[in-house]
Protein backbone atom coordinates (compact mmCIF):
# COMPACT_ATOMS: atom_id res chain seq x y z
CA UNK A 1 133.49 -209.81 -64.18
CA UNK A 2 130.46 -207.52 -64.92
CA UNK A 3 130.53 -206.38 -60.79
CA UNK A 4 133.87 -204.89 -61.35
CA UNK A 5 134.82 -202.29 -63.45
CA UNK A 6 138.64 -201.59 -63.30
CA UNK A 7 140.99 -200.64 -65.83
CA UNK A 8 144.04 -202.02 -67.29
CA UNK A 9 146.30 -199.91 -65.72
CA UNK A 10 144.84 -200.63 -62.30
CA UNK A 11 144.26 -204.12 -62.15
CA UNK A 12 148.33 -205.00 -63.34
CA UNK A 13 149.60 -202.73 -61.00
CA UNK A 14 146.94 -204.27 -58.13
CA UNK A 15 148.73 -207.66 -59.66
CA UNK A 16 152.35 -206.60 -59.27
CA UNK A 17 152.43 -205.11 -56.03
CA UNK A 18 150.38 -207.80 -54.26
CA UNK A 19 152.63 -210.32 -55.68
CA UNK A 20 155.86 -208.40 -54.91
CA UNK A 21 154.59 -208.17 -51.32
CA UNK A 22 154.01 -204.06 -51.39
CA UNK A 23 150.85 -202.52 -50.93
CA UNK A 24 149.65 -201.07 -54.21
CA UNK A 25 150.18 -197.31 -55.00
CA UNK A 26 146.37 -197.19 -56.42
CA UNK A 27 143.12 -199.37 -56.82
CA UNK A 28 143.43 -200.40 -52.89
CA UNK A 29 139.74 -199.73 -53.35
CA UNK A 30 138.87 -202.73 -54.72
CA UNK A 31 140.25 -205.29 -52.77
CA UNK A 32 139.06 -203.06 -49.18
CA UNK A 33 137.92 -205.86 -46.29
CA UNK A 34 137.12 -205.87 -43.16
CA UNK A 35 138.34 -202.29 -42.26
CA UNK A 36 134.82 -200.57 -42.20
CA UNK A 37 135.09 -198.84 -38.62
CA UNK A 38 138.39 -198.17 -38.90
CA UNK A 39 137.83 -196.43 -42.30
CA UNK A 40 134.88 -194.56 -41.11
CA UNK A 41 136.81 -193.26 -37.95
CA UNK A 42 139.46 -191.75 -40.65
CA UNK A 43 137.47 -190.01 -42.62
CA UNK A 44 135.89 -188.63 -39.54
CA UNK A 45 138.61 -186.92 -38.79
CA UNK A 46 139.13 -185.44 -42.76
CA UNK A 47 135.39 -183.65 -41.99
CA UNK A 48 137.16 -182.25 -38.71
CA UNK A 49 140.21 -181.21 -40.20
CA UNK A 50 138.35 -179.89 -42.95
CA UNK A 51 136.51 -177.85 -40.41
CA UNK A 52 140.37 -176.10 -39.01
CA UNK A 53 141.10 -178.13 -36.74
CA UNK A 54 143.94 -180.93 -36.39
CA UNK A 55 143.61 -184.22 -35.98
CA UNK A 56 146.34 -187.69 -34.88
CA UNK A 57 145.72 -190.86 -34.63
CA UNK A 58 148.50 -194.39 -33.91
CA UNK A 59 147.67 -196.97 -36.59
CA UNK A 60 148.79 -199.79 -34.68
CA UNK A 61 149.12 -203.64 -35.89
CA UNK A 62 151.31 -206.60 -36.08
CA UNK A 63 153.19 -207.32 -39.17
CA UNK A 64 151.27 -207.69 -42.22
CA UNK A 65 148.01 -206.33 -40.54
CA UNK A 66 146.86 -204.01 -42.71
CA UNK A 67 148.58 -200.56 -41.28
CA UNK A 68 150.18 -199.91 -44.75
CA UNK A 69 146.74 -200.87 -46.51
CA UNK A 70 144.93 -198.34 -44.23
CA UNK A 71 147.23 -195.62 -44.67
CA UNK A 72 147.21 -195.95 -48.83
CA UNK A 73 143.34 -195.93 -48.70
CA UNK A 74 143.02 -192.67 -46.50
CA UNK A 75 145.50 -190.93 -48.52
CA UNK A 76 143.40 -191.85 -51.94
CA UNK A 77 139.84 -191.15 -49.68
CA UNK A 78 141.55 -187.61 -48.77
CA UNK A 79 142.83 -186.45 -52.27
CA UNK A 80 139.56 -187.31 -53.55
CA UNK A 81 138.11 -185.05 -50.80
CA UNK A 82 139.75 -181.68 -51.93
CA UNK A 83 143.32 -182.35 -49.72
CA UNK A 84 146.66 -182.23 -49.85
CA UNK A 85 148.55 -185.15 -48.80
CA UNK A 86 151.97 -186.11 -48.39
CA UNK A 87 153.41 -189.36 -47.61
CA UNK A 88 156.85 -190.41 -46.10
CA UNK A 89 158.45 -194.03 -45.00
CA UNK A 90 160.90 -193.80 -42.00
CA UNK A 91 164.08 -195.18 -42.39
CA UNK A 92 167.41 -194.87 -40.55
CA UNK A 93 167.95 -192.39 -42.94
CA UNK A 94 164.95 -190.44 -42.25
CA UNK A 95 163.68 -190.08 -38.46
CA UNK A 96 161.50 -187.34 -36.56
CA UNK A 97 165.06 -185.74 -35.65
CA UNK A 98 168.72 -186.59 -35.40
CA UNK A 99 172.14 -185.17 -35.50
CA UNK A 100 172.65 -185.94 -39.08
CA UNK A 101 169.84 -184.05 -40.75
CA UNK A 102 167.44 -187.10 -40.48
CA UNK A 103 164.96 -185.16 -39.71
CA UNK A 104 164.48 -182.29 -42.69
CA UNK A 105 165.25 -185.87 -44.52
CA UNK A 106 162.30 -187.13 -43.58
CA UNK A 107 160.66 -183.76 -44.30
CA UNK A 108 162.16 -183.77 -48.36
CA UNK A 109 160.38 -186.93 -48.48
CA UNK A 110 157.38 -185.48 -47.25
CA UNK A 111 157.24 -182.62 -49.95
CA UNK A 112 158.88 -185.02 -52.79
CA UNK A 113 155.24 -187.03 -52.66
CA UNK A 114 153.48 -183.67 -52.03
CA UNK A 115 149.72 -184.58 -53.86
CA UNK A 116 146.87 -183.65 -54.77
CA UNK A 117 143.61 -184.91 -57.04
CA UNK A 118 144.93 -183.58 -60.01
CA UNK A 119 148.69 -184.73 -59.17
CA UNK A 120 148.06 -187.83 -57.10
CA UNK A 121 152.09 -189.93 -58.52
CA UNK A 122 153.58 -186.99 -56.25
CA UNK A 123 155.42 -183.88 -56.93
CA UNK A 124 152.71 -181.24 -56.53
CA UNK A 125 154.12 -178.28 -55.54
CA UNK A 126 154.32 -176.20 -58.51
CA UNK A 127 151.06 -177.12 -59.51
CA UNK A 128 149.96 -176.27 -56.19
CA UNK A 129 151.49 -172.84 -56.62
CA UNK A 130 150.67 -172.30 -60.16
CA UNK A 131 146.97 -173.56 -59.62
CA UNK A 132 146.81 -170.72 -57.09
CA UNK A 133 148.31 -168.27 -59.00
CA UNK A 134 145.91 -168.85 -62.15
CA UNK A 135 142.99 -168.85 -60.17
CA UNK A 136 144.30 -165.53 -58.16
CA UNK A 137 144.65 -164.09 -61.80
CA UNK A 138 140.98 -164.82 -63.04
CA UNK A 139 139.89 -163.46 -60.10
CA UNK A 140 140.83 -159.80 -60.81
CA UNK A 141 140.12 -160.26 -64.56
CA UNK A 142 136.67 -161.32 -63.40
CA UNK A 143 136.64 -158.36 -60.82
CA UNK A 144 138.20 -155.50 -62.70
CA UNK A 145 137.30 -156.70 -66.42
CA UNK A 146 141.84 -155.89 -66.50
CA UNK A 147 143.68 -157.98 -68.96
CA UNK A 148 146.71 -159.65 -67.88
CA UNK A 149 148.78 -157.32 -70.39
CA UNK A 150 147.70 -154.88 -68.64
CA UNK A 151 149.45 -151.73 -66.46
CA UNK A 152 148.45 -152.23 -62.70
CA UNK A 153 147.36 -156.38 -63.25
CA UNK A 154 150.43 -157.64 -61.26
CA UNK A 155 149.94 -155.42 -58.77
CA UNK A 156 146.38 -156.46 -58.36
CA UNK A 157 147.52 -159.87 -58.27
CA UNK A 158 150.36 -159.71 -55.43
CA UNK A 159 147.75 -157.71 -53.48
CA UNK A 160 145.51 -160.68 -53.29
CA UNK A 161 148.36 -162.83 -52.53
CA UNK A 162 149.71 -161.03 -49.83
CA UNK A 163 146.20 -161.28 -48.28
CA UNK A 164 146.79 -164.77 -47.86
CA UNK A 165 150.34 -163.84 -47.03
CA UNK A 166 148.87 -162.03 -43.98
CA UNK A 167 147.60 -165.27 -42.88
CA UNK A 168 150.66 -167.03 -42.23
CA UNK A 169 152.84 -164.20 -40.85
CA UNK A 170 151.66 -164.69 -37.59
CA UNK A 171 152.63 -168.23 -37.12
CA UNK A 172 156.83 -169.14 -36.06
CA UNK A 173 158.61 -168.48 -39.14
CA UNK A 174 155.61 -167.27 -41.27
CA UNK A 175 157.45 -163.81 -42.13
CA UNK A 176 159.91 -165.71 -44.14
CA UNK A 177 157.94 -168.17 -45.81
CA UNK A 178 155.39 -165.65 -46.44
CA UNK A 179 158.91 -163.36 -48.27
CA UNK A 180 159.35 -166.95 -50.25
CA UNK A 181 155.85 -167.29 -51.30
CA UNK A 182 155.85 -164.06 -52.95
CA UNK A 183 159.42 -164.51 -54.47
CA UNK A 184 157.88 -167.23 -56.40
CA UNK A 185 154.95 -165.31 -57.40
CA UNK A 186 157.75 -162.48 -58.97
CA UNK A 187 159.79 -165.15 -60.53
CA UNK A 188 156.79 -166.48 -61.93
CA UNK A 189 155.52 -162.62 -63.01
CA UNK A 190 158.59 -161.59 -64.71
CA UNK A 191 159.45 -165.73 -66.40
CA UNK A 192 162.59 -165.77 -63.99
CA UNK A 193 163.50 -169.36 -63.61
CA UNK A 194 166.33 -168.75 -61.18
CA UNK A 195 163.89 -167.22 -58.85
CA UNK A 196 161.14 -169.49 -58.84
CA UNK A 197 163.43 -172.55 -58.42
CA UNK A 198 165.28 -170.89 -55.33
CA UNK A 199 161.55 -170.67 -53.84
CA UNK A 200 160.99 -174.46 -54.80
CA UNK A 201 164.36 -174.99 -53.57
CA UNK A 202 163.77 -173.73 -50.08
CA UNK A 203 160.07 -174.75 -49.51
CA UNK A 204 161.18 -178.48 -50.48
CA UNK A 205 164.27 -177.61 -47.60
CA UNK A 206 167.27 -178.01 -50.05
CA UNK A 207 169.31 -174.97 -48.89
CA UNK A 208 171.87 -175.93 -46.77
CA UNK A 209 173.19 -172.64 -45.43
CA UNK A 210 171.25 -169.41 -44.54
CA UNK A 211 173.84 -167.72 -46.16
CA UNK A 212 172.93 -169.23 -49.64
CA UNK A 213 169.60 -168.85 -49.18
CA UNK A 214 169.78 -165.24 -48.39
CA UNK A 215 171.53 -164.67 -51.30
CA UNK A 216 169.09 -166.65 -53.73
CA UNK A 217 165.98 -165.08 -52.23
CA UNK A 218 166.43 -162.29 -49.76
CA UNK A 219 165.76 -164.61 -46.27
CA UNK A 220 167.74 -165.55 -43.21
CA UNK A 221 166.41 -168.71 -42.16
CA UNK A 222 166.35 -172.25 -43.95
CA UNK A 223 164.44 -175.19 -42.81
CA UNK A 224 166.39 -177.50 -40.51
CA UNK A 225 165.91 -180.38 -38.33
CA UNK A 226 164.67 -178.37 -35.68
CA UNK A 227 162.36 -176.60 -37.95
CA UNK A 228 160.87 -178.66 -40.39
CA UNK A 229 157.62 -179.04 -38.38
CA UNK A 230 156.89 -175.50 -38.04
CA UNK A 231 156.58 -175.64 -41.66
CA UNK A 232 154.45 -178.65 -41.77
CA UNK A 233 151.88 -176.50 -39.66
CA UNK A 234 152.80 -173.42 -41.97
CA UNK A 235 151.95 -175.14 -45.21
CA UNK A 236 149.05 -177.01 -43.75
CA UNK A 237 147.64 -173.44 -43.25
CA UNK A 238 148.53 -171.97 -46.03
CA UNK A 239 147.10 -174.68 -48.57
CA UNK A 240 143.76 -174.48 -46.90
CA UNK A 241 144.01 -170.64 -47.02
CA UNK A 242 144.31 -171.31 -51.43
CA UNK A 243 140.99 -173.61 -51.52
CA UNK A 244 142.15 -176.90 -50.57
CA UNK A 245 140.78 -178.76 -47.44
CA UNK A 246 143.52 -178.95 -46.01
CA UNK A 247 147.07 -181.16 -45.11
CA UNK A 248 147.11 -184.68 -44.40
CA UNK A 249 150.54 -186.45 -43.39
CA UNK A 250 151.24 -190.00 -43.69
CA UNK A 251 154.07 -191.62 -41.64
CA UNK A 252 154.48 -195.14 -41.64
CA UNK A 253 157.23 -197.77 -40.35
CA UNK A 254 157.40 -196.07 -37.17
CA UNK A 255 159.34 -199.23 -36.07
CA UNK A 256 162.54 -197.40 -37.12
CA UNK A 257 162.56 -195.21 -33.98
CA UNK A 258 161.85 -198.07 -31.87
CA UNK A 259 165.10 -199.61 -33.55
CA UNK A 260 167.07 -196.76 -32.28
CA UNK A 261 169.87 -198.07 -30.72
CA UNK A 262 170.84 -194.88 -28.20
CA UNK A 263 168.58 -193.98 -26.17
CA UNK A 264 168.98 -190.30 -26.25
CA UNK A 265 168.23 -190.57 -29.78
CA UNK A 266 165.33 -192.57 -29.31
CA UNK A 267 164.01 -190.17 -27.18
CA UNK A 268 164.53 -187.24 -28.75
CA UNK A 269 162.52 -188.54 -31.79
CA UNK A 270 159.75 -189.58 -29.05
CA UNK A 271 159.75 -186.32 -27.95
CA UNK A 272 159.51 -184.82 -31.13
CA UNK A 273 156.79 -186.91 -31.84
CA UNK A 274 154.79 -186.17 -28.46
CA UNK A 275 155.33 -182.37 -29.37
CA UNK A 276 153.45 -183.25 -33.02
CA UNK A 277 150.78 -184.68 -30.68
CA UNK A 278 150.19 -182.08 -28.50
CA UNK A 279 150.06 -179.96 -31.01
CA UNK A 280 147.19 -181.66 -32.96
CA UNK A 281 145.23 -182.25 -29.55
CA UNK A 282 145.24 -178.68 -28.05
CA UNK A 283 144.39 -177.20 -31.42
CA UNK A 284 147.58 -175.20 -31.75
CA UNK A 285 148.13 -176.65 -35.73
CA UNK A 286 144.70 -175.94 -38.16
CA UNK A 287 143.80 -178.06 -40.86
CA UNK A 288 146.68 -180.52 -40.18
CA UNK A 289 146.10 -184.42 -39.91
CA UNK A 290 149.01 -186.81 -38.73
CA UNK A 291 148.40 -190.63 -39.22
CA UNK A 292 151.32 -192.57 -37.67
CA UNK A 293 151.27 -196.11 -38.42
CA UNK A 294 153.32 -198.69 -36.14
CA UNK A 295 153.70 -201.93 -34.71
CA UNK A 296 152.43 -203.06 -31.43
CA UNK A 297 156.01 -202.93 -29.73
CA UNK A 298 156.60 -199.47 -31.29
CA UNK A 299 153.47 -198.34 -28.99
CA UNK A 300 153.65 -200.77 -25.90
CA UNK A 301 156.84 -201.86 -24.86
CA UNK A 302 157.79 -200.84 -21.64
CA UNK A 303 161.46 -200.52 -22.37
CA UNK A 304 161.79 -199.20 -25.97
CA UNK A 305 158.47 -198.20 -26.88
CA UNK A 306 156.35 -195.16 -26.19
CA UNK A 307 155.04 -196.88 -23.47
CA UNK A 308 158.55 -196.06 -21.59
CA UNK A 309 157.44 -192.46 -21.42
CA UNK A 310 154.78 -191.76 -18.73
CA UNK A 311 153.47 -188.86 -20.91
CA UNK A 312 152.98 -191.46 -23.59
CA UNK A 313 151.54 -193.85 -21.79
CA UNK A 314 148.77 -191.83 -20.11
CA UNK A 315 148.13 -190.62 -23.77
CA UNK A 316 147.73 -193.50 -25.77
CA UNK A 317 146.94 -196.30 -23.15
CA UNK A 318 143.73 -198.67 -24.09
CA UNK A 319 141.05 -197.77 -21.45
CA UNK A 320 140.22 -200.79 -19.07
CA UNK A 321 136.48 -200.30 -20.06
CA UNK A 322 137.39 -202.02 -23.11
CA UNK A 323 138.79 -204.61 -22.16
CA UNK A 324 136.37 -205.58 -19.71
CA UNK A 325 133.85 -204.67 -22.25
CA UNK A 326 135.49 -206.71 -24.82
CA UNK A 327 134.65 -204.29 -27.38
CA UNK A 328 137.43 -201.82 -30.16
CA UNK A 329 137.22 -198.75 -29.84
CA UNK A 330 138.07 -196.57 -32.72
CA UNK A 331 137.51 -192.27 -31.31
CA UNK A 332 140.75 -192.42 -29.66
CA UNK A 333 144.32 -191.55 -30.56
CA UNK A 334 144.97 -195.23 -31.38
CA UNK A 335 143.11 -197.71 -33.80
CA UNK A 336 144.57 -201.17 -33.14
CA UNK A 337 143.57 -203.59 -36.09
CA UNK A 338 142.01 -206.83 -35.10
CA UNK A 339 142.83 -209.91 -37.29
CA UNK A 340 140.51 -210.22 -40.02
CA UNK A 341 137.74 -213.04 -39.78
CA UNK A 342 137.75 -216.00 -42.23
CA UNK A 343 134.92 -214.92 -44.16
CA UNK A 344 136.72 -211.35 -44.96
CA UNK A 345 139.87 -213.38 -45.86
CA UNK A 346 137.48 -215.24 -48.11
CA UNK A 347 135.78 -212.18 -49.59
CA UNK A 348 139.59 -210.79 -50.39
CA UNK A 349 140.67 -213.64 -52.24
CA UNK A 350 137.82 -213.85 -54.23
CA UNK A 351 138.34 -210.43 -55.06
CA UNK A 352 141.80 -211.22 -55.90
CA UNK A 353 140.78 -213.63 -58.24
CA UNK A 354 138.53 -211.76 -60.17
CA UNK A 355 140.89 -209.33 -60.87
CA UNK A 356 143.27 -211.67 -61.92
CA UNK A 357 141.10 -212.80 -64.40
CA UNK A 358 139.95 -209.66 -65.57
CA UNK A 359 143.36 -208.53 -66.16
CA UNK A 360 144.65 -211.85 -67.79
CA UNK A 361 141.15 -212.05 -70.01
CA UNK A 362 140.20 -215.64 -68.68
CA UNK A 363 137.22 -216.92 -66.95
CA UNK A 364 137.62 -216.96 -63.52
CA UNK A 365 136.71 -220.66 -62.14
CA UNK A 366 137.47 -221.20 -58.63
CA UNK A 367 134.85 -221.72 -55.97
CA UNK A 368 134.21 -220.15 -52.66
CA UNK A 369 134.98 -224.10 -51.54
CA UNK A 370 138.57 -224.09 -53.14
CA UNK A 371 138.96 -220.82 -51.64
CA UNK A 372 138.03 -222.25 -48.31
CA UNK A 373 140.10 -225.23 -48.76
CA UNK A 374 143.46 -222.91 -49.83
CA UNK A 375 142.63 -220.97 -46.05
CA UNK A 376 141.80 -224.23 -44.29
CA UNK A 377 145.17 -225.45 -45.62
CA UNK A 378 147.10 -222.35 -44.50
CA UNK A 379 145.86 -223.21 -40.95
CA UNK A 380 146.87 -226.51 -41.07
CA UNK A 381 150.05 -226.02 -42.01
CA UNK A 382 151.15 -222.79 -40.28
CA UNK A 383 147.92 -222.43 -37.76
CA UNK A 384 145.15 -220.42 -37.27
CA UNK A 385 147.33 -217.65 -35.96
CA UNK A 386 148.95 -217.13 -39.42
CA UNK A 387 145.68 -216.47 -41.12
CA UNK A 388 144.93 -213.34 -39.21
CA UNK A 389 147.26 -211.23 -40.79
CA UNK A 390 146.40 -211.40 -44.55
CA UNK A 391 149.97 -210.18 -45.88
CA UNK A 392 151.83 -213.46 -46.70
CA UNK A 393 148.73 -215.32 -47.61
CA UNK A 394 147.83 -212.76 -50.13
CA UNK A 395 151.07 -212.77 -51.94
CA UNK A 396 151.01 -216.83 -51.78
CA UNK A 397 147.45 -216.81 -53.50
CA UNK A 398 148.78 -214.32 -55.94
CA UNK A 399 151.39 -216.91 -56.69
CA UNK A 400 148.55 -219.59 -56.84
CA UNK A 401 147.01 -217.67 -59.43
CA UNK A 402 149.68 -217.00 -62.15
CA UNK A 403 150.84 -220.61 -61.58
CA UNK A 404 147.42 -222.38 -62.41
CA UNK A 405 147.17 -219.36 -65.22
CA UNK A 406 150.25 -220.26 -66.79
CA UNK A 407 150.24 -224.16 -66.14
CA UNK A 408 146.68 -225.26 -67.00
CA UNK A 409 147.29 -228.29 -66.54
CA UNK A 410 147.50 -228.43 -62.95
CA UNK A 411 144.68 -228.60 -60.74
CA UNK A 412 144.27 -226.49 -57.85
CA UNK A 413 143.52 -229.29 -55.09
CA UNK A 414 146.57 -231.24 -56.13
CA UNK A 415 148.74 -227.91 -56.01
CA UNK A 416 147.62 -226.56 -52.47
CA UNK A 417 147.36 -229.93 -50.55
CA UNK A 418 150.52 -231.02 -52.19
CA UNK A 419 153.33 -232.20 -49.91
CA UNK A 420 155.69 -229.81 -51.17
CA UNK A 421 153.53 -226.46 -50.57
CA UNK A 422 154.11 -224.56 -47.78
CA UNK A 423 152.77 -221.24 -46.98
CA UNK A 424 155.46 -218.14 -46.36
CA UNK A 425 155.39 -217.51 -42.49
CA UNK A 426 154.05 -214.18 -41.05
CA UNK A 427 155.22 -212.45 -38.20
CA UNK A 428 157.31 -213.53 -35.66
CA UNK A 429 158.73 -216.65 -35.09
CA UNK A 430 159.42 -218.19 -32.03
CA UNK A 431 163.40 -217.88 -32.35
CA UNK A 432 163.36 -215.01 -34.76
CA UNK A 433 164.07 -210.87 -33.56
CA UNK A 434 160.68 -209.36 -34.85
CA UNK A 435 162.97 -206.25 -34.84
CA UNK A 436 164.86 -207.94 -37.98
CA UNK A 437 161.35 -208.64 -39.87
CA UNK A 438 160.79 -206.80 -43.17
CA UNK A 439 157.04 -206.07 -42.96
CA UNK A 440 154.49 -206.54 -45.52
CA UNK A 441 151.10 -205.03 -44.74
CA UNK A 442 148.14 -205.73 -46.91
């Protein structure tokens, strides 16, 4: 196992997730195949967001593809980068928008696993803030040789921050976010909890009423369903005006919206969703990335998917050129993941099984031909279909590998070709909704 080098800490939670059928929080770098151009294309658009401008791309892919995978890998590729990044899962619960505050919901969500280098678990706000703050302060000790004790060191300090202020006044709503900004920098000045927790209250969209939040910190507006995005933009902004690269938002299980039920509702969260991408294309968010991830009826069917919008359709349509060219194309709005080959199934599972070794502390024994029997034996029994998306098969090899680890007695050709194994399905079935499918994505 001298190749690899991965802590304890990484490798069991690579372990658990894979074998509990999630896609693991950290240490997706390790077991990365087969997603080279579609990686590259990503971080493509970091340098160009990096740069002020915005960037969205459709992550689009049958069950158990890989979407999940690729959006875990960019987020960990970005904070590494110098970004902020935020994360949310969509859910009936949490939409684009709704009637029923689904949409600020899915915005909570968003700032709940707020993250950065330093803070990569989640919850980075304050640190955000704070980090800003303390380097603000150096600043002017490093400019005026003040001390922080010192009469006239605040007011340095909220100078320089309402330079940055300035920045974001001009966008919808920037006047009171700007107002919010500074109320934490006072609460924070003068140790008032109260204050500075009103501030986190409102920038994570907790207030409820405008009238409670103009009594907590002085402002008439609150961030709502039909707001929430206008913040996304403001924030994005704002954290690149502070020294970070910018804001990169992850939204996956975009399936949800094609599950909508009423079509009124459906569309209004397609039309929110169209506004985020018109946005992004003409340039009118900076330093703002949006990576949607979906399934291929999310994006293409005619009757319930964004394909039933002509504005959609013209948008995010493949080109016939290639098709006829038989080639993927990965510069446009939408990367669609091809099925992995068997050689980068191979490559993954004996990647898999070092790690499992490594973290156990055994030798790791099986050969690239018992790894090519276990896949040969998937597509005999479920066909060569079910090997191209890697979700199921991973979490079956998984449970290969603690079974032979805790039974040592068993050998591996007798367990695989018994008569009694048979591989978990992926996908849909013949007489099975795909709309009812809980999706794994490796």
């Amino acid at each position: 196992m001298a190749k690899l080098k991965i802590s304890k800490k990484i490798s069991t939670a690579l372990i658990n997730s894979l074998g509990a059928g999630v896609v693991p929080r950290v240490g997706v770098e390790y077991i990365a195949v087969g997603r080279e151009q579609e990686l590259k294309s990503l971080l493509q658009n970091l340098d160009d967001i990096a740069e002020g401008v915005a960037a969205f791309r459709f992550i689009i892919g049958n069950y158990g593809s890989g979407k999940s995978f690729l959006l875990q890998l960019i987020r960990n590729r970005a904070m590494e980068q110098g970004f902020v990044v935020a994360d949310a899962d969509l859910s009936p619960e949490r939409r684009l928008a709704g009637s029923n505050h689904e949409g600020v919901a899915t915005y909570r969500e968003l700032m709940s696993h707020l993250a950065t280098k330093t803070r990569p678990d989640g919850g980075a706000l304050v640190s955000i803030l704070e980090g800003w703050i303390n380097k603000i302060q150096q600043e002017v000790v490093k400019e005026t040789e003040m001390r922080p004790n010192d009469d006239g060191f605040d007011d340095k300090v909220e100078s320089k921050i309402r330079e940055v202020v300035q920045y974001i006044e001009d966008l919808v709503h920037g006047f009171d976010f700007g107002s919010v900004i500074i109320a934490y920098w006072r609460g924070y000045r003068m140790d008032d909890d109260n204050l500075k927790n009103a501030a986190m209250r409102w920038l994570r969209g907790e207030f409820t009423t405008k009238v409670e939040a103009k009594a907590a910190l002085g402002v008439r507006v609150i961030i709502d369903d039909d707001s929430w995005y206008d913040y996304i933009k403001m924030f994005a902004k704002f954290v690149a005006e502070i020294g970070y690269k910018g804001l990169l938002i992850l939204v996956d299980e975009a399936v949800h919206l094609y599950q909508i039920s009423t079509t009124v509702t459906r569309e209004k969260n397609y039309n929110r969703l169209l506004a985020m991408f018109n946005d992004t294309m003409q340039c009118k968010a900076e330093h703002l990335g949006i990576v949607v991830g979906g399934t291929t009826k999310f994006l293409e069917d005619p009757k319930r998917g964004l394909f039933a919008d002509q504005a959609w359709q013209r948008r995010t349509k493949e080109s016939r050129f290639v098709a006829q060219a038989n080639v993927q194309e990965h510069l446009g709005p939408v990367i669609r993941l091809n099925p992995l080959s068997e050689g980068e199934i191979l490559t993954l599972l004996q990647r898999l099984a070092e790690i499992h070794a490594l973290n156990f502390g055994y030798e790791q024994t099986l050969t690239n031909r018992e790894l090519k029997e276990f896949v040969q034996e998937i597509i005999n029994r479920l066909g060569a279909e079910a090997l191209l998306t890697p979700g199921e098969i991973v979490r079956d090899f998984m449970s290969v590998l603690n079974i032979l680890h805790q039974n040592p007695g068993i050998v591996f050709g007798e367990l695989i070709h018994g008569s009694k194994f048979k591989p978990t399905a992926m996908g849909k079935d013949a007489d099975v909704d795909e709309d009812g499918v809980a999706e794994f994505s490796l």
